[in-house]
PDB file of N, CA and C in Angstrom:
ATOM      1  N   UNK A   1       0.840  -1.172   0.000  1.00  0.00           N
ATOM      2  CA  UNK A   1       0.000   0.000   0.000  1.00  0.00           C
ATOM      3  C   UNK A   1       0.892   1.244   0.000  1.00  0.00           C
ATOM      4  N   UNK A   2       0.348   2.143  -1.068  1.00  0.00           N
ATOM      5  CA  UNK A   2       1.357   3.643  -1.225  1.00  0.00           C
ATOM      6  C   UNK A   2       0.784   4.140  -0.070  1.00  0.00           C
ATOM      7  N   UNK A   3       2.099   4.998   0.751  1.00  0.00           N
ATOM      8  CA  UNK A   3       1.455   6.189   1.789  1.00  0.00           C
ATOM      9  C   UNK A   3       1.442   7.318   1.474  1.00  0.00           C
ATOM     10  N   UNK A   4       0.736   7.992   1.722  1.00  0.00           N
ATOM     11  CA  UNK A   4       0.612   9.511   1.388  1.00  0.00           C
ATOM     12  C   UNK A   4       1.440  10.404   2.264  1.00  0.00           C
ATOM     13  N   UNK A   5       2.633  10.925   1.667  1.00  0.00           N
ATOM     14  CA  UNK A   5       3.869  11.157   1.726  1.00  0.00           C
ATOM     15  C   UNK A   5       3.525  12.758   1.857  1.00  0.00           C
ATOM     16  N   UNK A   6       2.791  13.402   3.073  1.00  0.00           N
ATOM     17  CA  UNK A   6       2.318  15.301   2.925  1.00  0.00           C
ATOM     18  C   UNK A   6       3.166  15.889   3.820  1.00  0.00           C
ATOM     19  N   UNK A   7       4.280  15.010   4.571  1.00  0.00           N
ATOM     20  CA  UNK A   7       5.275  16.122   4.889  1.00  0.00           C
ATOM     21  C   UNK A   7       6.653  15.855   4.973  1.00  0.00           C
ATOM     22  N   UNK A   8       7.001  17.405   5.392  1.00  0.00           N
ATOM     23  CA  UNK A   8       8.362  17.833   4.454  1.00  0.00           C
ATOM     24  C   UNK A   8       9.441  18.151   5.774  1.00  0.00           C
ATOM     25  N   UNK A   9      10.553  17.662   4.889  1.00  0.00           N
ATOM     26  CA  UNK A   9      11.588  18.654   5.754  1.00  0.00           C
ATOM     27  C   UNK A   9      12.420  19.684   4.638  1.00  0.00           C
ATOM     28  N   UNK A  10      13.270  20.470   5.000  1.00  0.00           N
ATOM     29  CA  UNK A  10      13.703  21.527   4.575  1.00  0.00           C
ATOM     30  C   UNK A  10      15.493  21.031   4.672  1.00  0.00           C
ATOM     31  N   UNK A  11      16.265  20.615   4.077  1.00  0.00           N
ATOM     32  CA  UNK A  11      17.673  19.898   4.504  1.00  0.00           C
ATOM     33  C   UNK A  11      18.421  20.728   3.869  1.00  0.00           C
ATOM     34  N   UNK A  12      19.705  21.229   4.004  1.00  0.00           N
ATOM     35  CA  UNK A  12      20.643  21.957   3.320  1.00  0.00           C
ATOM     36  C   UNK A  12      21.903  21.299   3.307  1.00  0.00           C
ATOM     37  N   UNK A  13      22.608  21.173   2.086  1.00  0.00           N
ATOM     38  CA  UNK A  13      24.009  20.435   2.289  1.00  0.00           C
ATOM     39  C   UNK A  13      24.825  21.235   1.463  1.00  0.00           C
ATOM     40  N   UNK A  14      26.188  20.634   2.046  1.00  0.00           N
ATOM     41  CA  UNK A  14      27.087  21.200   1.054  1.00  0.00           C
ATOM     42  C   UNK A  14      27.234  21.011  -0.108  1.00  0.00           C
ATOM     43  N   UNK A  15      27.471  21.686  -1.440  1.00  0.00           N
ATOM     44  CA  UNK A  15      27.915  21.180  -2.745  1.00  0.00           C
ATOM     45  C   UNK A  15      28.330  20.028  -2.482  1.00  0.00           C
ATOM     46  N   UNK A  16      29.279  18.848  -1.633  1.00  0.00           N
ATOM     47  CA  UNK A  16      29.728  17.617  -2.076  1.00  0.00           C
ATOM     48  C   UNK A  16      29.039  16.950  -1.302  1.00  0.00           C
ATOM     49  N   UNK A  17      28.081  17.332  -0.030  1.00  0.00           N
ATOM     50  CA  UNK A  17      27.231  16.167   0.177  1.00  0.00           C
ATOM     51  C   UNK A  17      26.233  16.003  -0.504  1.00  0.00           C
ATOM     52  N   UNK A  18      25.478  17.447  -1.306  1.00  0.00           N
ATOM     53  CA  UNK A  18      24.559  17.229  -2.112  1.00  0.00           C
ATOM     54  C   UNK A  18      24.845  16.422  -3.543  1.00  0.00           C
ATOM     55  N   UNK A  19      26.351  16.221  -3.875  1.00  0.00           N
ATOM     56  CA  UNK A  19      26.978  15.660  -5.038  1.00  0.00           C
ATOM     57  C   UNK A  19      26.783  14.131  -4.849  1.00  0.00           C
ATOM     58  N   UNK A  20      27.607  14.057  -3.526  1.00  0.00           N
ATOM     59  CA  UNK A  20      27.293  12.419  -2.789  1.00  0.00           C
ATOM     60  C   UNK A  20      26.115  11.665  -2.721  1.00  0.00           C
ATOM     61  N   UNK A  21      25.700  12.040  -1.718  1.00  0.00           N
ATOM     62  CA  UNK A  21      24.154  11.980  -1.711  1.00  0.00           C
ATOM     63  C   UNK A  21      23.596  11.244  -3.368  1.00  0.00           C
ATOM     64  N   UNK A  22      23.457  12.191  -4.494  1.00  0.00           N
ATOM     65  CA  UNK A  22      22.736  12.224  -5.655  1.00  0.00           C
ATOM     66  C   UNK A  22      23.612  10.566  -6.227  1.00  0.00           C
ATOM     67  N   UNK A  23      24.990  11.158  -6.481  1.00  0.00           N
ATOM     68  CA  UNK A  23      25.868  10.022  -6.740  1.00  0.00           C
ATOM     69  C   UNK A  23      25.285   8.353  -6.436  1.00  0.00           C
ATOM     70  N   UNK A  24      25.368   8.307  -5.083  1.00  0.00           N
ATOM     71  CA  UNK A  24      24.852   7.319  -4.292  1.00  0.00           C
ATOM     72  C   UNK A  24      23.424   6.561  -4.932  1.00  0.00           C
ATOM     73  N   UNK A  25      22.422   7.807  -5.148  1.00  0.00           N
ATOM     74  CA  UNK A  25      21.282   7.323  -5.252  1.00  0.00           C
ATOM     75  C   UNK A  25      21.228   7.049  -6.028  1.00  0.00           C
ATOM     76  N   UNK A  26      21.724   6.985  -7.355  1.00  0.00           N
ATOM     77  CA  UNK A  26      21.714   6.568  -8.546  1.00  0.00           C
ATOM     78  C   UNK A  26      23.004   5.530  -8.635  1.00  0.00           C
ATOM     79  N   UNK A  27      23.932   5.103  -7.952  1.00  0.00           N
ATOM     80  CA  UNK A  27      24.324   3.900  -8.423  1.00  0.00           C
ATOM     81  C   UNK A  27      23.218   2.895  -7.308  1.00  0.00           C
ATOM     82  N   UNK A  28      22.382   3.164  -6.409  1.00  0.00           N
ATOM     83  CA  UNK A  28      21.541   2.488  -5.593  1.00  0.00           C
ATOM     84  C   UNK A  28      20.009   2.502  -6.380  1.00  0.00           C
ATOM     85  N   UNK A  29      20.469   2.687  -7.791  1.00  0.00           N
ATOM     86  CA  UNK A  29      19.161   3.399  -8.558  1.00  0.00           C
ATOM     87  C   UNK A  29      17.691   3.557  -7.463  1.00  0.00           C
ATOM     88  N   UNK A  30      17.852   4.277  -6.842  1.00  0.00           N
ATOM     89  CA  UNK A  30      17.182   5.204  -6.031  1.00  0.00           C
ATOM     90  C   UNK A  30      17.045   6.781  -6.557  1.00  0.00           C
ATOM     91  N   UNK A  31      15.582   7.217  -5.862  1.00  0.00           N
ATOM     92  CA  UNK A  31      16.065   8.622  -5.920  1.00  0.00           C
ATOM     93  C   UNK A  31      16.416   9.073  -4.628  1.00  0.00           C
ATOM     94  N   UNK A  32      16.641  11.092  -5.391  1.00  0.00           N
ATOM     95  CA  UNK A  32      17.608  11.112  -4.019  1.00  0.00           C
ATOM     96  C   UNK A  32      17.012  10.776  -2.330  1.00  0.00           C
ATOM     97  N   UNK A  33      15.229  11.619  -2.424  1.00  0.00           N
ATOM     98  CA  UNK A  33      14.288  11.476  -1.924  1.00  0.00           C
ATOM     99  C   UNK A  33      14.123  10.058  -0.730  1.00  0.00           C
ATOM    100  N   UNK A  34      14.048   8.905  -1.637  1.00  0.00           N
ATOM    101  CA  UNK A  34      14.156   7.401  -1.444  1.00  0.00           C
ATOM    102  C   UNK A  34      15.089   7.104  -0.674  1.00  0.00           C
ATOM    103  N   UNK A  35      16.324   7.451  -1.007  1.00  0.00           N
ATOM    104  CA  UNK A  35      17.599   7.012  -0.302  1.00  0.00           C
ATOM    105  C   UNK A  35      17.835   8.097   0.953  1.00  0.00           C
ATOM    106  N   UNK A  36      17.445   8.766   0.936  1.00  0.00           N
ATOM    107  CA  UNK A  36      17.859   9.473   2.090  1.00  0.00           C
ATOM    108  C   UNK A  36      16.777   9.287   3.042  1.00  0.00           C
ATOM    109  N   UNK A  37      15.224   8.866   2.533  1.00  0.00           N
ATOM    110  CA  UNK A  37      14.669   8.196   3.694  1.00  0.00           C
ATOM    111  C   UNK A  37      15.172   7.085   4.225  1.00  0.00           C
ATOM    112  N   UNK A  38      15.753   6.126   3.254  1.00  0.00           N
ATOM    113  CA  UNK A  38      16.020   4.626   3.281  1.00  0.00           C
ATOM    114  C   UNK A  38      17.156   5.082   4.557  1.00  0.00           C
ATOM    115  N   UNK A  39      18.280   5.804   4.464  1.00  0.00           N
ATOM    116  CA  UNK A  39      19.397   5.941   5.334  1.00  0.00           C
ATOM    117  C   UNK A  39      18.432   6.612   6.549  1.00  0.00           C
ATOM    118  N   UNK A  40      17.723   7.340   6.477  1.00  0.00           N
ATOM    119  CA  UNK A  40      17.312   8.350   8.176  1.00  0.00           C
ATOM    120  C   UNK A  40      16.524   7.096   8.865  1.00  0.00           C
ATOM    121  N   UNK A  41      16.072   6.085   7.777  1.00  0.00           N
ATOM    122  CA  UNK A  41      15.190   5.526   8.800  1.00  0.00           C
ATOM    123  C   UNK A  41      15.998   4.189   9.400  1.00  0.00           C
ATOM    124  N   UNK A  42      17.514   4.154   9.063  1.00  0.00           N
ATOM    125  CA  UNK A  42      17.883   3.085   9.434  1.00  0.00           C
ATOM    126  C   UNK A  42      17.926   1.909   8.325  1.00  0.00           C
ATOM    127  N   UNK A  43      16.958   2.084   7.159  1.00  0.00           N
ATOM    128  CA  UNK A  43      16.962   0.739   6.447  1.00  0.00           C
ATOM    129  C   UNK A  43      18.450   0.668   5.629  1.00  0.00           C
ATOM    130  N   UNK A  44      18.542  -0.788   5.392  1.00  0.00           N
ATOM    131  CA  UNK A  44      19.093  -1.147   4.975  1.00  0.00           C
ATOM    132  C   UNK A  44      19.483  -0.707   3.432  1.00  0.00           C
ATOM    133  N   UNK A  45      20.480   0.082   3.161  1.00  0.00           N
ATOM    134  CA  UNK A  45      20.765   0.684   1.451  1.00  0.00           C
ATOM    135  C   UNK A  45      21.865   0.227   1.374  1.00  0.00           C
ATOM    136  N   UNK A  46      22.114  -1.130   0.275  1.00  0.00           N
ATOM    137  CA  UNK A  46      23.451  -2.281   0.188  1.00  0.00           C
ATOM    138  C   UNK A  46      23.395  -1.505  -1.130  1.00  0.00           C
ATOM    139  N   UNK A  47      24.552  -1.111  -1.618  1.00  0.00           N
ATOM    140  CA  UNK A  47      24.636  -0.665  -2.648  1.00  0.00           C
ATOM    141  C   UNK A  47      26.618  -1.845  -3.167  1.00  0.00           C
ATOM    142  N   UNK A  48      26.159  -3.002  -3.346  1.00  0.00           N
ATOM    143  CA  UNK A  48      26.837  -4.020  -3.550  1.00  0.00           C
ATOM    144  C   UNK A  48      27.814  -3.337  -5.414  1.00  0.00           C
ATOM    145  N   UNK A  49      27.017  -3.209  -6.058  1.00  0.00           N
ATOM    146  CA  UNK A  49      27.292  -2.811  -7.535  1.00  0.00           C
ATOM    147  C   UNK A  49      26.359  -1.616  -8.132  1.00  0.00           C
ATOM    148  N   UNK A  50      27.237  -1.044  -9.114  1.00  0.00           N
ATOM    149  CA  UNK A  50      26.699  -0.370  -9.749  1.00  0.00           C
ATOM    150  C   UNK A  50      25.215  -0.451 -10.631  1.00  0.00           C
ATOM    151  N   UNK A  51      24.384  -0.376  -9.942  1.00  0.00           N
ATOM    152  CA  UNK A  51      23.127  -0.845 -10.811  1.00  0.00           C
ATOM    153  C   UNK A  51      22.831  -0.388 -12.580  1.00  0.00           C
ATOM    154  N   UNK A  52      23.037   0.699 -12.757  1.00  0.00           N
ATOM    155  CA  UNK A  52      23.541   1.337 -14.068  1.00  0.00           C
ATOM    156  C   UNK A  52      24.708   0.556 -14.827  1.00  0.00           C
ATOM    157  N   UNK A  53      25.221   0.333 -14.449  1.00  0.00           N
ATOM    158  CA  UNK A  53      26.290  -0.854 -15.278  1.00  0.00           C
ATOM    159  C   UNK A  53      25.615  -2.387 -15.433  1.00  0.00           C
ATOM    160  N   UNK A  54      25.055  -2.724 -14.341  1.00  0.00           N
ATOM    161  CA  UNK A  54      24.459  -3.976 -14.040  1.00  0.00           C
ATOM    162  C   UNK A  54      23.466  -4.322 -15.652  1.00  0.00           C
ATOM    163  N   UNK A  55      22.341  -3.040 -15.301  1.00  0.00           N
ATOM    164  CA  UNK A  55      21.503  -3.074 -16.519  1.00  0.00           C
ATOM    165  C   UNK A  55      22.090  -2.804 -18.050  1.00  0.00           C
ATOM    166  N   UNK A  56      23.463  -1.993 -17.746  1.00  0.00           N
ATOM    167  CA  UNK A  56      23.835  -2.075 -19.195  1.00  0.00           C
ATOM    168  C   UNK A  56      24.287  -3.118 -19.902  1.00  0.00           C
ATOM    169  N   UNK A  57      24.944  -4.255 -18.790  1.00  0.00           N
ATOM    170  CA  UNK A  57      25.692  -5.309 -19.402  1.00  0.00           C
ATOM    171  C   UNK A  57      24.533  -6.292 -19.218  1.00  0.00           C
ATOM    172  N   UNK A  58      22.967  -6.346 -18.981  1.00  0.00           N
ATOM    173  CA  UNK A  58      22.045  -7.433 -19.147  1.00  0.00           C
ATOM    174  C   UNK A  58      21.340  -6.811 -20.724  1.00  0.00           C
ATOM    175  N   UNK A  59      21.381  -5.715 -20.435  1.00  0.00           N
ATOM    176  CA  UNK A  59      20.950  -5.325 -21.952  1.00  0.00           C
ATOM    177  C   UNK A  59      21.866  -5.809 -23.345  1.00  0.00           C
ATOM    178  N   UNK A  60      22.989  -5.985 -23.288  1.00  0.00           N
ATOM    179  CA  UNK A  60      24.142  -5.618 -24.144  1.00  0.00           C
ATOM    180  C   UNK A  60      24.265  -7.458 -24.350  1.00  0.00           C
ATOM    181  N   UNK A  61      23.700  -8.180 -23.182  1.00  0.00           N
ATOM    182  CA  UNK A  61      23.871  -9.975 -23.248  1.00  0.00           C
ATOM    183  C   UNK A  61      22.593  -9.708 -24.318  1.00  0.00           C
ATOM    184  N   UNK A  62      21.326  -9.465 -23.940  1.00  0.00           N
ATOM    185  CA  UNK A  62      20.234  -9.564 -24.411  1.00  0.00           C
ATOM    186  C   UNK A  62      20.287  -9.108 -25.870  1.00  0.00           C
ATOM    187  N   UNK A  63      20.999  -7.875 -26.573  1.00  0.00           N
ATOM    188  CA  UNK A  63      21.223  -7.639 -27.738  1.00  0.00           C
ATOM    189  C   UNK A  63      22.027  -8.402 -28.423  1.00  0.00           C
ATOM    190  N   UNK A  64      22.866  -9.011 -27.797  1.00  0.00           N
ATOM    191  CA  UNK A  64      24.260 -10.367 -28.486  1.00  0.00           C
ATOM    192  C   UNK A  64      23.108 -11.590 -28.958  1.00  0.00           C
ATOM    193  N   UNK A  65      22.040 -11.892 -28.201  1.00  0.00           N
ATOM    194  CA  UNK A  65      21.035 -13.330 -28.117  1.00  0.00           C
ATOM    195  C   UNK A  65      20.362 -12.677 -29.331  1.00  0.00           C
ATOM    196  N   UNK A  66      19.436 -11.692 -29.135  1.00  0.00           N
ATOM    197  CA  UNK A  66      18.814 -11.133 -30.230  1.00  0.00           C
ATOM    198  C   UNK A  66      19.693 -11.086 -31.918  1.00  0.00           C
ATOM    199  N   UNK A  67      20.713 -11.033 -31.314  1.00  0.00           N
ATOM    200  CA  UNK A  67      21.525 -10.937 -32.952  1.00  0.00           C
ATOM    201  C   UNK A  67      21.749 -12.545 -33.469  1.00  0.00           C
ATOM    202  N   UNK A  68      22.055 -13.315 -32.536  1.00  0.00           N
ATOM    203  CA  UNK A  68      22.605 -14.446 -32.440  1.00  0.00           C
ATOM    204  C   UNK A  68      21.288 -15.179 -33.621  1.00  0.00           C
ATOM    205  N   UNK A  69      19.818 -14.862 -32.391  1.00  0.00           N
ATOM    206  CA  UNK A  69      18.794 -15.790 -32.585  1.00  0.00           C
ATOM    207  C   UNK A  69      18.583 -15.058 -34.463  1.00  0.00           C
ATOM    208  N   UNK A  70      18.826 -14.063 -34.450  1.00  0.00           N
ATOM    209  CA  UNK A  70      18.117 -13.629 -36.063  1.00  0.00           C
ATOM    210  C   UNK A  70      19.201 -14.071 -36.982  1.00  0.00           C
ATOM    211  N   UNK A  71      20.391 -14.203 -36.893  1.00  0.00           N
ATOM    212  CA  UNK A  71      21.470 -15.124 -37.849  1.00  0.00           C
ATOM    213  C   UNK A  71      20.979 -16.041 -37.813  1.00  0.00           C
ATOM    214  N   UNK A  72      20.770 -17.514 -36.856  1.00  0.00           N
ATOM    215  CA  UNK A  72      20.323 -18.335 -36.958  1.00  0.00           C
ATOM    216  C   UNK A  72      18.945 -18.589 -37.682  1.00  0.00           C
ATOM    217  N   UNK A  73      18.155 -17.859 -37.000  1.00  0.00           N
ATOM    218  CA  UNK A  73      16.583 -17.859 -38.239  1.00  0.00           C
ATOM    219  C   UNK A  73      17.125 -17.420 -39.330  1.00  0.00           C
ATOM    220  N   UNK A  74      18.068 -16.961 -40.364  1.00  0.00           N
ATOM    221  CA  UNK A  74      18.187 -16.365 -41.335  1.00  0.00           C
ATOM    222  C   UNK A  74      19.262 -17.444 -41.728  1.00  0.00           C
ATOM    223  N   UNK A  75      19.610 -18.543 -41.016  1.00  0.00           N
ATOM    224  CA  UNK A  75      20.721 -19.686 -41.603  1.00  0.00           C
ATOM    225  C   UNK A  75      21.413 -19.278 -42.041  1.00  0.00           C
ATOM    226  N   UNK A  76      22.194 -18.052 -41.368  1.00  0.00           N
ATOM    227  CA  UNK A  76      23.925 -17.474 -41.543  1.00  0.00           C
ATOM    228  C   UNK A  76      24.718 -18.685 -40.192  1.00  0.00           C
ATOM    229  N   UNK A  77      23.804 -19.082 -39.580  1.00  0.00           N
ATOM    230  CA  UNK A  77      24.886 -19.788 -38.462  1.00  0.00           C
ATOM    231  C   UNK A  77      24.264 -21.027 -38.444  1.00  0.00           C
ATOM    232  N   UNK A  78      24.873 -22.175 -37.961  1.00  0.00           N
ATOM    233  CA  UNK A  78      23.569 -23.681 -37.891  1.00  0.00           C
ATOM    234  C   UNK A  78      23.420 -24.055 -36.723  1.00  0.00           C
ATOM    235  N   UNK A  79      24.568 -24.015 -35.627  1.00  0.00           N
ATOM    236  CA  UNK A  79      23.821 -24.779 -34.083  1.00  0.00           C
ATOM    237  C   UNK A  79      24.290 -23.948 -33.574  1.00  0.00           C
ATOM    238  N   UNK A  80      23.172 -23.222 -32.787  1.00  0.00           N
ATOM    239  CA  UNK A  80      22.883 -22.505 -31.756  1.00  0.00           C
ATOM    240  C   UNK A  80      21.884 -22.721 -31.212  1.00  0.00           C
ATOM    241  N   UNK A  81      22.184 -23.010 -29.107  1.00  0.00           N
ATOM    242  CA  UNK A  81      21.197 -23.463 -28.574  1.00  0.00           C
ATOM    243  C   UNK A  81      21.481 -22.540 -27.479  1.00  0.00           C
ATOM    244  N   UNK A  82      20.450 -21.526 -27.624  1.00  0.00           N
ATOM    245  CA  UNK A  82      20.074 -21.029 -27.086  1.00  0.00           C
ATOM    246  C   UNK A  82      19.068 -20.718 -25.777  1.00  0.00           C
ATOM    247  N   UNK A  83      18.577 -22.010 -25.719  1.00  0.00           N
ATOM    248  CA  UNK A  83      17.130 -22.142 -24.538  1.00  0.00           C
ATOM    249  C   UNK A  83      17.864 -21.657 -23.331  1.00  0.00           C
ATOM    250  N   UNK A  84      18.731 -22.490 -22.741  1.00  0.00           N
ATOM    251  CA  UNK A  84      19.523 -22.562 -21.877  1.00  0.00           C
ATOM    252  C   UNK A  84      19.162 -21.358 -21.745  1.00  0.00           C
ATOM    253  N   UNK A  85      20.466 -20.669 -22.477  1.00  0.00           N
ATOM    254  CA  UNK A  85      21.016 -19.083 -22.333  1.00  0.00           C
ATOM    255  C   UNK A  85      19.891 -18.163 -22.172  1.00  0.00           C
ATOM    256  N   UNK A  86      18.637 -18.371 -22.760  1.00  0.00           N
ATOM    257  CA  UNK A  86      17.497 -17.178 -22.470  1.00  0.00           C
ATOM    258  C   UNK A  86      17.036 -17.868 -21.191  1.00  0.00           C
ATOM    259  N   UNK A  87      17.129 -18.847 -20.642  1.00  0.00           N
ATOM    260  CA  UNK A  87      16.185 -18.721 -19.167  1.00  0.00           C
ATOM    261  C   UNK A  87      17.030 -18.613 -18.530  1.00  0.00           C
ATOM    262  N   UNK A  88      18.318 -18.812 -18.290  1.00  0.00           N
ATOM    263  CA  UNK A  88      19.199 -17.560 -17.101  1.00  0.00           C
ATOM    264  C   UNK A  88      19.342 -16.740 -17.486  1.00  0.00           C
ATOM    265  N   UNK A  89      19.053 -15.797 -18.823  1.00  0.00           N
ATOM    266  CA  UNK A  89      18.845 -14.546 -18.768  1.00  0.00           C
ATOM    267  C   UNK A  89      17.730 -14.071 -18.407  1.00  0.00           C
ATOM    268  N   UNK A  90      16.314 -14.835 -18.471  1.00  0.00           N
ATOM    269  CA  UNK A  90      15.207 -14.616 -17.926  1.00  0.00           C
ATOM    270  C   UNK A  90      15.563 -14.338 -16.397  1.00  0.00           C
ATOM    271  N   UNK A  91      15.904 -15.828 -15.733  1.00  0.00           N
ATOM    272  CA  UNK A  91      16.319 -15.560 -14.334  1.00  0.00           C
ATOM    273  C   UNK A  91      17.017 -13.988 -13.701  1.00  0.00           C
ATOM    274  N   UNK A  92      18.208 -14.170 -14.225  1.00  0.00           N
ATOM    275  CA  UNK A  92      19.087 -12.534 -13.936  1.00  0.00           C
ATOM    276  C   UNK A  92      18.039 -11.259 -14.206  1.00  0.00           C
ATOM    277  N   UNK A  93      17.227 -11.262 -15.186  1.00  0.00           N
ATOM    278  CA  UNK A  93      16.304  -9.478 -15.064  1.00  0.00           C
ATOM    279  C   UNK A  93      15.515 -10.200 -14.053  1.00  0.00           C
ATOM    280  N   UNK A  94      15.137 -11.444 -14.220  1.00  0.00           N
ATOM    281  CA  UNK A  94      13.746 -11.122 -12.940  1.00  0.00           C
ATOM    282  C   UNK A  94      14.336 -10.771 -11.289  1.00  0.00           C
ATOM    283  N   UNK A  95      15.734 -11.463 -11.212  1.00  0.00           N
ATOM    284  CA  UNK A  95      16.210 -11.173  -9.900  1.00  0.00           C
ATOM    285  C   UNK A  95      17.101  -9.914  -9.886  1.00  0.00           C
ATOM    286  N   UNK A  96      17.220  -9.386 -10.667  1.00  0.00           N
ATOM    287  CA  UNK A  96      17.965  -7.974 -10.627  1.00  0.00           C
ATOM    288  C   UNK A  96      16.736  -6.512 -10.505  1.00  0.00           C
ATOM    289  N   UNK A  97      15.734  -7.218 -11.066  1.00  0.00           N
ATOM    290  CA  UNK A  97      14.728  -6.143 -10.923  1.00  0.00           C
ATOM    291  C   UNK A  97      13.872  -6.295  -9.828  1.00  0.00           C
ATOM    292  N   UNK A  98      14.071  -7.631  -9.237  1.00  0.00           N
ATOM    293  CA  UNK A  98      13.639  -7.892  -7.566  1.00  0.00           C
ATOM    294  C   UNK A  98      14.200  -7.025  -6.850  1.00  0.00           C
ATOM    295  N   UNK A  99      15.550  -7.081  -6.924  1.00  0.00           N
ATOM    296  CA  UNK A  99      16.372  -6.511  -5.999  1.00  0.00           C
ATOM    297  C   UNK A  99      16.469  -5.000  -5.977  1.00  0.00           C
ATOM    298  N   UNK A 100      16.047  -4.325  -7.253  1.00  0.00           N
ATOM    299  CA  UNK A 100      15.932  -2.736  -7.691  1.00  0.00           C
ATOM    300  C   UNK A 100      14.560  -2.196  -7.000  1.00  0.00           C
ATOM    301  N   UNK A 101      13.546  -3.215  -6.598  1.00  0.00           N
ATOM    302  CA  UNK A 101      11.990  -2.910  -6.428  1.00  0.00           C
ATOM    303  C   UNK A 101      12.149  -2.934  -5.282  1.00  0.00           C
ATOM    304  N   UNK A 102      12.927  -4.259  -4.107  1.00  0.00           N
ATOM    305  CA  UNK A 102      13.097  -4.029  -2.846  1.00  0.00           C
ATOM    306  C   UNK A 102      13.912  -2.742  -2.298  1.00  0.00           C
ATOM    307  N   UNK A 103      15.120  -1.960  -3.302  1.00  0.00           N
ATOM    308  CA  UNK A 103      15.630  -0.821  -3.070  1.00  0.00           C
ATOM    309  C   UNK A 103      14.517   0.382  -2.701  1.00  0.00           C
ATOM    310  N   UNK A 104      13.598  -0.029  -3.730  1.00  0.00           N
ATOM    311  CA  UNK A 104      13.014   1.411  -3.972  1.00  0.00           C
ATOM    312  C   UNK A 104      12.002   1.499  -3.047  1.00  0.00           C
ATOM    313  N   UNK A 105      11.548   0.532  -2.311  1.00  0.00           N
ATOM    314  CA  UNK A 105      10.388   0.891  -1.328  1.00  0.00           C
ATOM    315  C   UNK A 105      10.842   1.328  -0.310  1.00  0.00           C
TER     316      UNK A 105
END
């Protein structure tokens, strides 16, 4: 259930904590908002890897398969087995975007 989020605080930082801060929340792909509740309230913000890199290199597998699978339908290549390889790539977005959804609440 969303809460209705009607009050405010007023926070002032320095140019490099406000740099930090932002930094942070976006390799925690958080906003800044999010993460700085996530830290005041104590929760837990594991910022293990770069999430922005994470998604670039599941995208960049996913465009290699996509190229792979259309050579093969087009019989430029002959054995490629691919099943495998798309359901642990299935697996990896569904558990990487688990882990981005548990960030963000």
């Amino acid at each position: 259930m969303k809460q209705n989020k009607d009050r405010a605080f007023t926070v002032r930082f320095t140019p490099e904590q406000f740099q930090y801060i932002n930094e942070q929340a976006e390799v925690a792909m958080m906003t800044p908002s999010n993460y700085i509740r996530a830290a005041a309230m104590h929760s837990k913000v594991n910022v293990l890897l770069d999430g922005n890199a994470i998604a670039k290199e599941l995208n960049a597998i996913g465009r290699n398969l996509n190229q792979l699978t259309t050579l093969a339908n087009m019989g430029k290549i002959d054995a490629v087995y691919l099943d495998r390889i798309h359901e642990d790539l299935q697996q990896l977005y569904r558990q990487f975007f688990e882990i981005i959804s548990r960030e963000v609440r």
